[in-house]
C-alpha atoms as a PDB file:
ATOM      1  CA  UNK A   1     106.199  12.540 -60.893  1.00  0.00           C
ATOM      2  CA  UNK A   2     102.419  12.360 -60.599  1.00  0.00           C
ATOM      3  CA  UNK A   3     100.967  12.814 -63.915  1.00  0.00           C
ATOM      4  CA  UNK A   4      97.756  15.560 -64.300  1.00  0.00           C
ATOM      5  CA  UNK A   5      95.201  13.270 -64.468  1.00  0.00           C
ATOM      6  CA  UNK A   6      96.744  11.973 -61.034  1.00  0.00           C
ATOM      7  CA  UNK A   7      97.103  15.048 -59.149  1.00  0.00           C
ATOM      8  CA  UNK A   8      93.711  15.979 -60.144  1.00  0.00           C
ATOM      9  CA  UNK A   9      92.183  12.991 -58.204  1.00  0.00           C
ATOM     10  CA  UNK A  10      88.987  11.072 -59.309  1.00  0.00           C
ATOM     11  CA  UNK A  11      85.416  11.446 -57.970  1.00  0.00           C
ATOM     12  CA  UNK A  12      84.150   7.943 -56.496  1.00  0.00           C
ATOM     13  CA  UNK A  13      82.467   5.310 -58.699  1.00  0.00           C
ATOM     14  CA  UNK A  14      79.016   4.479 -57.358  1.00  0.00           C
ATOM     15  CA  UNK A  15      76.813   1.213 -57.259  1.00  0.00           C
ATOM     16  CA  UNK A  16      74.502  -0.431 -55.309  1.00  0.00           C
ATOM     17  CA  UNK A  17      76.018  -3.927 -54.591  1.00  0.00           C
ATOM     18  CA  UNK A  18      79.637  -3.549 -55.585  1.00  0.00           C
ATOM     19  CA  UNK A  19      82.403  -5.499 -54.083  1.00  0.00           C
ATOM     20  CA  UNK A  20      85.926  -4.886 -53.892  1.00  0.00           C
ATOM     21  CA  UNK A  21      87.487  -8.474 -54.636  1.00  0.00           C
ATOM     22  CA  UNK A  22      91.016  -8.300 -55.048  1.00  0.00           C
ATOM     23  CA  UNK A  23      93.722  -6.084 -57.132  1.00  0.00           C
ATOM     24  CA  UNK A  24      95.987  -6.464 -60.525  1.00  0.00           C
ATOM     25  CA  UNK A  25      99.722  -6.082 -59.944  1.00  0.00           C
ATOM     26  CA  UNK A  26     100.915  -2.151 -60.288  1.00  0.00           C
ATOM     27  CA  UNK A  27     104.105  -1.956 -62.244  1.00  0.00           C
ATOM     28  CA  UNK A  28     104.407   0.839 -61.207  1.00  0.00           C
ATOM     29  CA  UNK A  29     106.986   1.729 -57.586  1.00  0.00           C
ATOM     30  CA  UNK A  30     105.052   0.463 -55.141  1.00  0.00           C
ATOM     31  CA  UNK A  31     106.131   2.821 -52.038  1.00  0.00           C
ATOM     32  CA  UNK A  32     109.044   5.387 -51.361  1.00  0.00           C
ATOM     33  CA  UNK A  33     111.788   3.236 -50.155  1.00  0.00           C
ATOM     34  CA  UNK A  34     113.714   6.623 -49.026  1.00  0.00           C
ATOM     35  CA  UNK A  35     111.355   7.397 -45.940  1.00  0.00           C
ATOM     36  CA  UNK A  36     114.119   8.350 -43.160  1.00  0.00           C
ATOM     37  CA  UNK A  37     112.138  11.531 -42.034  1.00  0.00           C
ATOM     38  CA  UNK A  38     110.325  10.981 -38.912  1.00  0.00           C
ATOM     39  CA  UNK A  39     106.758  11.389 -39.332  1.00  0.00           C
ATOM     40  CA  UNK A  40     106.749  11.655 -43.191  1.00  0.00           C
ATOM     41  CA  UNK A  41     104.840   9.536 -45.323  1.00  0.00           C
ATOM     42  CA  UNK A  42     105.351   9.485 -49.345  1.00  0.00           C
ATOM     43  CA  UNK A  43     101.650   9.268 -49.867  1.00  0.00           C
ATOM     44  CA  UNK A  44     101.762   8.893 -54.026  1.00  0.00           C
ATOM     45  CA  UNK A  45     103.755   6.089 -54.455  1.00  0.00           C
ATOM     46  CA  UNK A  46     101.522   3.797 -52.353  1.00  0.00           C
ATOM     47  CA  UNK A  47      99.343   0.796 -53.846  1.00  0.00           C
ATOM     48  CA  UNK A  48      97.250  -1.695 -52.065  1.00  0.00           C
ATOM     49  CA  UNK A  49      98.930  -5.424 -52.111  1.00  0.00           C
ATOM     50  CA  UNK A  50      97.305  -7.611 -54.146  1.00  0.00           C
ATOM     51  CA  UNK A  51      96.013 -11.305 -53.333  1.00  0.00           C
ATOM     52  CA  UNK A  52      97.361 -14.044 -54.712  1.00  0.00           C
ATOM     53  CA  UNK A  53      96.359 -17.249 -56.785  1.00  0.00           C
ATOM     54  CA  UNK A  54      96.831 -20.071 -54.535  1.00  0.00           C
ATOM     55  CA  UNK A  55      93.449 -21.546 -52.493  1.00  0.00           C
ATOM     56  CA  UNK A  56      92.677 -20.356 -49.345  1.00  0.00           C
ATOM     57  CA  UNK A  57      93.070 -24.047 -47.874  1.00  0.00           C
ATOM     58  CA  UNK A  58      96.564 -23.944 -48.533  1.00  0.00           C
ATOM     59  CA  UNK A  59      97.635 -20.825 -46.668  1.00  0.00           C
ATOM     60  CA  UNK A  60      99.709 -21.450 -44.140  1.00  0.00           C
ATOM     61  CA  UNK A  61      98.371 -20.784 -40.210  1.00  0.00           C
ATOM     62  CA  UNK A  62      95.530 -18.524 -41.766  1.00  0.00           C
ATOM     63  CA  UNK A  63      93.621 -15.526 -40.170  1.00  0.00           C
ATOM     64  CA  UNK A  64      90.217 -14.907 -41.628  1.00  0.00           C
ATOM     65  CA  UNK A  65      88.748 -11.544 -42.795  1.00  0.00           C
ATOM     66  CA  UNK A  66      85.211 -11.365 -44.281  1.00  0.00           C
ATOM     67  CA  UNK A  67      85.724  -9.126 -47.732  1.00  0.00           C
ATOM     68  CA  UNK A  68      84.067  -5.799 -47.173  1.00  0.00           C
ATOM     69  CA  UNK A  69      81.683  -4.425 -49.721  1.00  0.00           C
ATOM     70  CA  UNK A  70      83.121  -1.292 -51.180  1.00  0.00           C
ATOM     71  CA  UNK A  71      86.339  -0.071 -53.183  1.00  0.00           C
ATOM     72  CA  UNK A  72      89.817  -0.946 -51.479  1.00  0.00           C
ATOM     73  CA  UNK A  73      91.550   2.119 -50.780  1.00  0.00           C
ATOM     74  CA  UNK A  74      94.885   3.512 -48.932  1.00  0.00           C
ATOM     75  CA  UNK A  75      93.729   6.420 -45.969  1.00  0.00           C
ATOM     76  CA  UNK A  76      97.126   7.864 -45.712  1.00  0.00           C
ATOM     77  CA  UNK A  77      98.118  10.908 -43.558  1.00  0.00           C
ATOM     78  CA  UNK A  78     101.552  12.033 -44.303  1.00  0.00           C
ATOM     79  CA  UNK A  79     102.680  14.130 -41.281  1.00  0.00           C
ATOM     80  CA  UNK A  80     100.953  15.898 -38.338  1.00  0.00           C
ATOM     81  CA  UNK A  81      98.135  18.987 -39.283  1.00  0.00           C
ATOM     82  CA  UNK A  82      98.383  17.443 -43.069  1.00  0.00           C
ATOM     83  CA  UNK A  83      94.862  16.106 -45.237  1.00  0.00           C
ATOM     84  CA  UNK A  84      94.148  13.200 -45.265  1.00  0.00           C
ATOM     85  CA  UNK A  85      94.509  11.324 -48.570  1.00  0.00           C
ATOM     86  CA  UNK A  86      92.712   8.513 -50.044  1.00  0.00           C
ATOM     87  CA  UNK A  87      94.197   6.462 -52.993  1.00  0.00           C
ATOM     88  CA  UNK A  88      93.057   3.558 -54.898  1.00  0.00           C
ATOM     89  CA  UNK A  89      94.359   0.846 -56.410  1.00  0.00           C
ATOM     90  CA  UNK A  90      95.989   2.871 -59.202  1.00  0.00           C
ATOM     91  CA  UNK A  91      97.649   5.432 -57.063  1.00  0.00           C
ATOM     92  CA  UNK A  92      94.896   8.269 -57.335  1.00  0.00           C
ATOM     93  CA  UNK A  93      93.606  10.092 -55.211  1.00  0.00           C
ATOM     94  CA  UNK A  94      89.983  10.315 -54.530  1.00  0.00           C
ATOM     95  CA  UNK A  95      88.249  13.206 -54.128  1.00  0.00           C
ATOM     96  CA  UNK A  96      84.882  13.298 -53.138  1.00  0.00           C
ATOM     97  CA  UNK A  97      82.656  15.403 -51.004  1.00  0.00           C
ATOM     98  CA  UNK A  98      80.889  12.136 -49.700  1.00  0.00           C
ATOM     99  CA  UNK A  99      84.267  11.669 -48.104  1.00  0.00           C
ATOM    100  CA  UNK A 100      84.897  14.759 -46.112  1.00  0.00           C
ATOM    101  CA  UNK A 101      83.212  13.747 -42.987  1.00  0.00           C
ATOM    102  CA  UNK A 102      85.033  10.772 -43.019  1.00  0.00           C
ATOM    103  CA  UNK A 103      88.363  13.267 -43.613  1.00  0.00           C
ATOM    104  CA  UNK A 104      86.512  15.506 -40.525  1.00  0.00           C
ATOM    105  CA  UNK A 105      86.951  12.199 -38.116  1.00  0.00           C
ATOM    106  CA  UNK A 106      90.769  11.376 -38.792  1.00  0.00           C
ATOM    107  CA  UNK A 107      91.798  14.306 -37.200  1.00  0.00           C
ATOM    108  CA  UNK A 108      90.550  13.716 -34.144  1.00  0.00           C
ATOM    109  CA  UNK A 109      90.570   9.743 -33.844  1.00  0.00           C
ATOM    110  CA  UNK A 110      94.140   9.359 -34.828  1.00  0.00           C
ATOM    111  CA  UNK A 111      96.685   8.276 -32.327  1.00  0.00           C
ATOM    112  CA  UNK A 112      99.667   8.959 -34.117  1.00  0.00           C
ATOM    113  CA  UNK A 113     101.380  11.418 -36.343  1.00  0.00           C
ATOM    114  CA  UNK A 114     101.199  10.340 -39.392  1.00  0.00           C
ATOM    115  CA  UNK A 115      99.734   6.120 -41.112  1.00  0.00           C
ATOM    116  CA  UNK A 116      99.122   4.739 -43.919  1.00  0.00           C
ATOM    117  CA  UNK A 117      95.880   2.398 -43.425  1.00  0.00           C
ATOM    118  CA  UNK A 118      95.076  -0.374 -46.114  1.00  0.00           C
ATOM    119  CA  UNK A 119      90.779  -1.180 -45.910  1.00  0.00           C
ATOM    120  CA  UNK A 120      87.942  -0.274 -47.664  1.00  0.00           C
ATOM    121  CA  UNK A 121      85.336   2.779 -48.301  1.00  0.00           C
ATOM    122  CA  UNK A 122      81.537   0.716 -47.919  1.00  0.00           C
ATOM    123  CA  UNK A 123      78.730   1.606 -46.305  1.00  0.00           C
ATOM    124  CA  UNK A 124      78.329  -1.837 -45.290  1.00  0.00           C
ATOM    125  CA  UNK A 125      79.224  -1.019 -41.763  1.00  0.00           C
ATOM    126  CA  UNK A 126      76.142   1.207 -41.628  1.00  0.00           C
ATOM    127  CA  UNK A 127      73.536  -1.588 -42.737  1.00  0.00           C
ATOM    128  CA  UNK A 128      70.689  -2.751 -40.439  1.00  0.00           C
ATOM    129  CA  UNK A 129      69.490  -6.016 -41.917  1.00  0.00           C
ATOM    130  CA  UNK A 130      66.342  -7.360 -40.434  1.00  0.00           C
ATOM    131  CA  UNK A 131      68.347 -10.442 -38.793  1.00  0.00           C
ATOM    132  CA  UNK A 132      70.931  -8.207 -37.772  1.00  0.00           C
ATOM    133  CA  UNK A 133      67.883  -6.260 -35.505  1.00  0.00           C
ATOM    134  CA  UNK A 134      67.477  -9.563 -34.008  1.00  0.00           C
ATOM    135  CA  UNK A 135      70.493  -9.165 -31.887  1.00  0.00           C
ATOM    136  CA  UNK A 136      69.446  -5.728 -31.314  1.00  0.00           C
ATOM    137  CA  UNK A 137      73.015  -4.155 -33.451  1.00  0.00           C
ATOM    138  CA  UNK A 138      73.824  -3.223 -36.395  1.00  0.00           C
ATOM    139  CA  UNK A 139      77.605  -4.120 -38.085  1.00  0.00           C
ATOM    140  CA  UNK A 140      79.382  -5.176 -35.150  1.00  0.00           C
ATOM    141  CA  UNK A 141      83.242  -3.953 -34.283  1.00  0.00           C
ATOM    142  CA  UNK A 142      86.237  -6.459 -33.761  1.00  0.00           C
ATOM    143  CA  UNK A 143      85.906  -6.229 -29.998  1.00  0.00           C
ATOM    144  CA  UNK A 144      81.913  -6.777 -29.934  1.00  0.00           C
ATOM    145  CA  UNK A 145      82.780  -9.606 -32.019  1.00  0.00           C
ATOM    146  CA  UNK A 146      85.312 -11.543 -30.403  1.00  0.00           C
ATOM    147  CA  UNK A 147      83.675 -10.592 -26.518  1.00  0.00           C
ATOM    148  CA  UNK A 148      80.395 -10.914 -26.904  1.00  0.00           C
ATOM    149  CA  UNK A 149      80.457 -13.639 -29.711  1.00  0.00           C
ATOM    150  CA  UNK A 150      77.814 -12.082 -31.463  1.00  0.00           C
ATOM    151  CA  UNK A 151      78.174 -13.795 -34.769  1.00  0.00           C
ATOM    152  CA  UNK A 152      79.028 -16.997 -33.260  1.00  0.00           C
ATOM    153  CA  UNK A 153      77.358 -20.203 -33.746  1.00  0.00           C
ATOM    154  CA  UNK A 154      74.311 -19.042 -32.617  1.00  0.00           C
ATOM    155  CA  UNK A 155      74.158 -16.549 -35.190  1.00  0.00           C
ATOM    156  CA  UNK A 156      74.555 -19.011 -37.310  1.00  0.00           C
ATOM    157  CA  UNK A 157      72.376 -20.869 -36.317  1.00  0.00           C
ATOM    158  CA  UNK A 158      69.564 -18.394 -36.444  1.00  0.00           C
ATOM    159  CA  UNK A 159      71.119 -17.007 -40.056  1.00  0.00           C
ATOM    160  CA  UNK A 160      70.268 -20.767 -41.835  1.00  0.00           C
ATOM    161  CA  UNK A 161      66.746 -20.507 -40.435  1.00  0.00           C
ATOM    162  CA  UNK A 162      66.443 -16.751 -41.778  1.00  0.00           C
ATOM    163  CA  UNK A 163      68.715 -16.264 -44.759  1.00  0.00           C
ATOM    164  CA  UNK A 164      67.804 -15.733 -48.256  1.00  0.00           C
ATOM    165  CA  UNK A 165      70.103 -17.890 -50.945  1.00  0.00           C
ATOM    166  CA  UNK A 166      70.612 -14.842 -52.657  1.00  0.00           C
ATOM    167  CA  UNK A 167      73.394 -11.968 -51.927  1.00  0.00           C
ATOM    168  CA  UNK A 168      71.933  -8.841 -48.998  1.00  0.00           C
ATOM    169  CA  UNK A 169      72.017  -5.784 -51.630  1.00  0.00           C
ATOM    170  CA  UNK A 170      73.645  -2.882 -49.911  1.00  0.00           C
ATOM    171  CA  UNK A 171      71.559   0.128 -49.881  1.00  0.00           C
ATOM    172  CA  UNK A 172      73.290   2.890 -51.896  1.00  0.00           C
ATOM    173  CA  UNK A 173      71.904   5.992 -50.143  1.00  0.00           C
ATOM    174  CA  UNK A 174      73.712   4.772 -46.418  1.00  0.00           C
ATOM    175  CA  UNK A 175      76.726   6.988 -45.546  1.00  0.00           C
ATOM    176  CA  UNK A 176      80.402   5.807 -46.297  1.00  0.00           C
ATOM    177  CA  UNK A 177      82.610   4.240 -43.653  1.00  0.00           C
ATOM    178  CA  UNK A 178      86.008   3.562 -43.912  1.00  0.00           C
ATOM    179  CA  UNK A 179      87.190   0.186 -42.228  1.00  0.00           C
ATOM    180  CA  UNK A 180      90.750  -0.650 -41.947  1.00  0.00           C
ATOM    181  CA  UNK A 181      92.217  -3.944 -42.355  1.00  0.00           C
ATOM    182  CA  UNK A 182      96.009  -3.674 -42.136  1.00  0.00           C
ATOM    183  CA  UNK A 183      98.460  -0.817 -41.167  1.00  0.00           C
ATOM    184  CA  UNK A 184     101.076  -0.265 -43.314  1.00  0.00           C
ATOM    185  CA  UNK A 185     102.907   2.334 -41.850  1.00  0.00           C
ATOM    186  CA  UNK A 186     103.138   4.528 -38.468  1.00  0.00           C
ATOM    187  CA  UNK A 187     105.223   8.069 -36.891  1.00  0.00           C
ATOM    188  CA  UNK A 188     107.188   7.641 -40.402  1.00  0.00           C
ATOM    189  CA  UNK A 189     108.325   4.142 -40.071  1.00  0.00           C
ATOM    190  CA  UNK A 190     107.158   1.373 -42.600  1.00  0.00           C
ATOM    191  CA  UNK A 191     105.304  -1.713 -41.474  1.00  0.00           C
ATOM    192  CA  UNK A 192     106.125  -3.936 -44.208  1.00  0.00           C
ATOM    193  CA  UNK A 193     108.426  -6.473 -43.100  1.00  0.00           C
ATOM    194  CA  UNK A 194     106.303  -7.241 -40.168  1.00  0.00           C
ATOM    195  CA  UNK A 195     103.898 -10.357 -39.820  1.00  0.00           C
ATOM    196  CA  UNK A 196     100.312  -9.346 -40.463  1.00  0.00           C
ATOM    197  CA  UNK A 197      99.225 -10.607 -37.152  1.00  0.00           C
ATOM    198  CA  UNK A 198     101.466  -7.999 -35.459  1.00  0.00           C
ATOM    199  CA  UNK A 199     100.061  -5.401 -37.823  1.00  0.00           C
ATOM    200  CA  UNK A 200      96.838  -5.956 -36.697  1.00  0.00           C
ATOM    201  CA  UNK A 201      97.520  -5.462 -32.509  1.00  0.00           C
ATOM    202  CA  UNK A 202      99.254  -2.305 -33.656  1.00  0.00           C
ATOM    203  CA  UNK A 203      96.823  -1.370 -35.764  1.00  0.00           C
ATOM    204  CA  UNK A 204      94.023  -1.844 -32.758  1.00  0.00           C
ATOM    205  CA  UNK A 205      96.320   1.282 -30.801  1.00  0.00           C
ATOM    206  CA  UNK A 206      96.334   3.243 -34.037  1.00  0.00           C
ATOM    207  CA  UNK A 207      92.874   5.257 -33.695  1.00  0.00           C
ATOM    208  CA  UNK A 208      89.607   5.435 -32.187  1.00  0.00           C
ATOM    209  CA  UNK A 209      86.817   3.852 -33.879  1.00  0.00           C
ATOM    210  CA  UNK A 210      83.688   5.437 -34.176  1.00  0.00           C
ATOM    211  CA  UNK A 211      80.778   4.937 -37.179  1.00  0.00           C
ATOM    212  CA  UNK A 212      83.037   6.771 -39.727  1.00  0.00           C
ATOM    213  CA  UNK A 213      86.218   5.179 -38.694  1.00  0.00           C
ATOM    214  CA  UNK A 214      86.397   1.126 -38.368  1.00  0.00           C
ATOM    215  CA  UNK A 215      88.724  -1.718 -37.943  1.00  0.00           C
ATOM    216  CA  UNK A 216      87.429  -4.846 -39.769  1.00  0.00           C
ATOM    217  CA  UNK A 217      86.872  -8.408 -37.925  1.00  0.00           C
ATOM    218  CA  UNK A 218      89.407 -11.353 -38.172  1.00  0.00           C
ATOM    219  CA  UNK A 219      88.834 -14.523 -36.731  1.00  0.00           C
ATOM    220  CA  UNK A 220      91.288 -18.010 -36.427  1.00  0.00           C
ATOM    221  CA  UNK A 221      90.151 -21.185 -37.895  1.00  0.00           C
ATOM    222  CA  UNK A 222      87.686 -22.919 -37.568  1.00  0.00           C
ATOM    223  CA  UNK A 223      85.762 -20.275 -39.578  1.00  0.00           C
ATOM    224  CA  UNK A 224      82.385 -22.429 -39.615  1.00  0.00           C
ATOM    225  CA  UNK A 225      80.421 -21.388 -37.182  1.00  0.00           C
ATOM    226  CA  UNK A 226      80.423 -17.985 -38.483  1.00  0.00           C
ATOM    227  CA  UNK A 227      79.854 -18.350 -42.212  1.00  0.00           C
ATOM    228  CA  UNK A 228      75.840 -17.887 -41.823  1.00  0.00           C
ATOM    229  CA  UNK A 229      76.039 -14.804 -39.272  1.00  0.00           C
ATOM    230  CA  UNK A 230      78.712 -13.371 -42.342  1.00  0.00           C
ATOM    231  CA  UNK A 231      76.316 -13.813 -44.628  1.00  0.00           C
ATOM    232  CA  UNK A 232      73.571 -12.847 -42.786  1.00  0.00           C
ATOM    233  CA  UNK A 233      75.641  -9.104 -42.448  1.00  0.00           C
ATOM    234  CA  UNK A 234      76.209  -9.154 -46.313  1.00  0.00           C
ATOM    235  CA  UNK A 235      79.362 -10.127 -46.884  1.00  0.00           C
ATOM    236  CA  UNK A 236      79.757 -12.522 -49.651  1.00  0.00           C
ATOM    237  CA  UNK A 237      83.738 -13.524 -49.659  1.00  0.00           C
ATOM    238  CA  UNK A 238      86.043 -14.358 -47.264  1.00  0.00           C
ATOM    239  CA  UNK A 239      89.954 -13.391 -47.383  1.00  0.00           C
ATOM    240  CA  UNK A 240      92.642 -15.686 -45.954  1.00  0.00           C
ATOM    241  CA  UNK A 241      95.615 -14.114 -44.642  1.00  0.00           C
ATOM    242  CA  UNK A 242      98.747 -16.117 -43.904  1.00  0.00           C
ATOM    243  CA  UNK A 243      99.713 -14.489 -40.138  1.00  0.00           C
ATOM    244  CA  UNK A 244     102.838 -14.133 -40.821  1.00  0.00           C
ATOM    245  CA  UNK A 245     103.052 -12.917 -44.224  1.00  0.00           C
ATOM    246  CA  UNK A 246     105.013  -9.369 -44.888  1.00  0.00           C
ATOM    247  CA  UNK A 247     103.519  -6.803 -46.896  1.00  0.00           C
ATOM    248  CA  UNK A 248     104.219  -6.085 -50.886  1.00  0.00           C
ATOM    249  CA  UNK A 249     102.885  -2.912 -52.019  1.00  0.00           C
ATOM    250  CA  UNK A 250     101.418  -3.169 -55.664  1.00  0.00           C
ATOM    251  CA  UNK A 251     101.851  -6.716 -56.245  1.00  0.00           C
ATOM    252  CA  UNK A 252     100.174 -10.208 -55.295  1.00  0.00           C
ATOM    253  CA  UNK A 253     100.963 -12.007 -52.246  1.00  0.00           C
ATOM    254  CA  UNK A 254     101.045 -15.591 -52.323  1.00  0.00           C
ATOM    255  CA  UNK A 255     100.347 -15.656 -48.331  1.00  0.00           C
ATOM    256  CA  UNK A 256      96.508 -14.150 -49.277  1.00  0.00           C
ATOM    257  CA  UNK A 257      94.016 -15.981 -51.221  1.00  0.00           C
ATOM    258  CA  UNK A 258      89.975 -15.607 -51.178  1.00  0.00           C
ATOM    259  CA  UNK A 259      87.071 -17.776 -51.272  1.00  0.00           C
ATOM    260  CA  UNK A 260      83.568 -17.399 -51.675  1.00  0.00           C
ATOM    261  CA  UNK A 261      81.172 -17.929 -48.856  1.00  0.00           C
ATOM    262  CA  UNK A 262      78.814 -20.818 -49.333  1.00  0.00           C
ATOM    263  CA  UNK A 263      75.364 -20.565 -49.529  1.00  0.00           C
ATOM    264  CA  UNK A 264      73.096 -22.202 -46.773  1.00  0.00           C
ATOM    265  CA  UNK A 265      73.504 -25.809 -47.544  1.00  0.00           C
ATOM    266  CA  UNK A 266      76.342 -25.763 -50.163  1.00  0.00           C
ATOM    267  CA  UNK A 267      79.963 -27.136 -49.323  1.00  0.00           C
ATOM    268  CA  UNK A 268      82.512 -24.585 -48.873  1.00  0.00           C
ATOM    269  CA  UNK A 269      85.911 -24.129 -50.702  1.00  0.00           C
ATOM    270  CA  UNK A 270      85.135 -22.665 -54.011  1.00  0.00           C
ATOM    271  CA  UNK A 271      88.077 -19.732 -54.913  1.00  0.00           C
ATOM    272  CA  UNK A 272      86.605 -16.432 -55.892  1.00  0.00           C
ATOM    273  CA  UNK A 273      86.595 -16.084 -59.918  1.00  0.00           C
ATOM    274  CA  UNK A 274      84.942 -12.729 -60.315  1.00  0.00           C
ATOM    275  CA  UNK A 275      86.658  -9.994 -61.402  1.00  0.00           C
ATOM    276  CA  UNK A 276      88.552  -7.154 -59.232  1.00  0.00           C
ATOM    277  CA  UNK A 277      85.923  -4.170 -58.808  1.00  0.00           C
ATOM    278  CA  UNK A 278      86.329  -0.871 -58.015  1.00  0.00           C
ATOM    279  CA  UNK A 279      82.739   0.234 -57.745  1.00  0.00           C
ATOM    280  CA  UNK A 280      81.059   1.401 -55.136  1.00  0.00           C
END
């Protein structure tokens, strides 16, 4: 049963620069094992998975996520005409009225009846940075990524001419965005026992993107020629996903791992050793 302080939701945390970096194990059930009604989603028993403790050179056939700044959050929408729901790490849900345009969008981007979406709320997405109005964008989608090469080695190449050894700071007055990284679940049926790579293409069919609504960018290895044009966008870690790695609601997963990004000039491969944040 959902406690008081649970059903009554929490207002968002804010901050200027915070970064989501991982999550703690949840003893508590992680998601509703019982879902045999069509288009039904349990929405409070879901967690985020957490990541795990090995290095990110020793995942096995690795996709690579840069780590969004913002608070990592479940969207879930339980059944057809129902609110959306947002719920962090803990299993609350958020209640904010910074959120309700992004609420406003899900209706009508959604392609199916009812998901549960794993990402982050961060107003990264909605940054300009001045070497980002070089290439005449501003955060760019999966699609303009991987098509257009945007943030390719010429980006990068541009980035270690332009960018400052310290972290972009994320303005705090720029609009929230949510941008999913995994799908979870879809029309009632859990996604957990499928390989992450398969998540993903479904999760490409699973709504339309617009500035409010985003799918985050994933490339394959080698991740090099993109480190500067990451940085140059803000983004400060990178996650490592194993491609074939299932999903385990509200613990750690030894198939995910992050590091940080170097600076220009340093050597890559140092793990991540802050602590998990929830502030936005």
């Amino acid at each position: 049963m959902i406690g008081a302080a649970r059903a009554a939701g929490r207002r968002l945390a804010h901050d200027s620069s915070g970064v989501s970096l991982g999550l703690r194990a949840q003893p508590t059930p992680c998601y509703d094992a019982g879902m045999d009604q069509p288009g039904a989603v349990a929405s409070e028993s879901w967690r985020p998975q957490g990541f795990g403790a090995r290095h990110a050179r020793d995942i096995v056939d690795a996709i690579i996520e840069p780590l969004w700044a913002g608070e990592r959050v479940l969207l879930i929408v339980e059944r057809p005409e129902a609110v959306p729901v947002f719920r962090d790490v803990d299993g609350l849900s958020i209640e904010d009225p910074e959120l309700e345009p992004i609420l406003a969008a899900v209706g009508s981007a959604l392609r199916a009846d009812s998901v549960v979406l794993d990402g982050y709320l961060s107003r990264q997405p909605n940054q300009r940075f001045e070497l980002a109005a070089d290439f005449g964008m501003a955060m760019p989608t999966q699609a303009q990524m991987i098509g257009q090469l945007v943030l390719g080695q010429s980006a990068a190449d541009a980035a270690r001419a332009a960018l400052p050894h310290d972290p972009v700071v994320i303005d705090a007055d720029l609009p929230l965005s949510f941008v999913a990284v995994d799908l979870l679940a879809i029309d009632g049926e859990a996604l957990l026992d499928v390989p992450l790579l398969e998540r993903k293409r479904i999760l490409e069919t699973a709504f339309d993107e617009s500035e409010l609504l985003r799918r985050g960018v994933y490339v394959r290895p080698p991740v090099g020629g993109w480190l500067m044009g990451w940085r140059a966008f803000g983004f400060q870690e990178l996650a490592y996903k194993a491609a074939n790695s299932r999903y385990t609601p509200g613990r750690p997963n030894p198939g995910w791992a992050l590091i940080d990004i170097p600076n220009a000039g340093s050597k890559p491969g140092k793990p991540a050793k802050r602590q998990p944040s929830t502030d936005m």
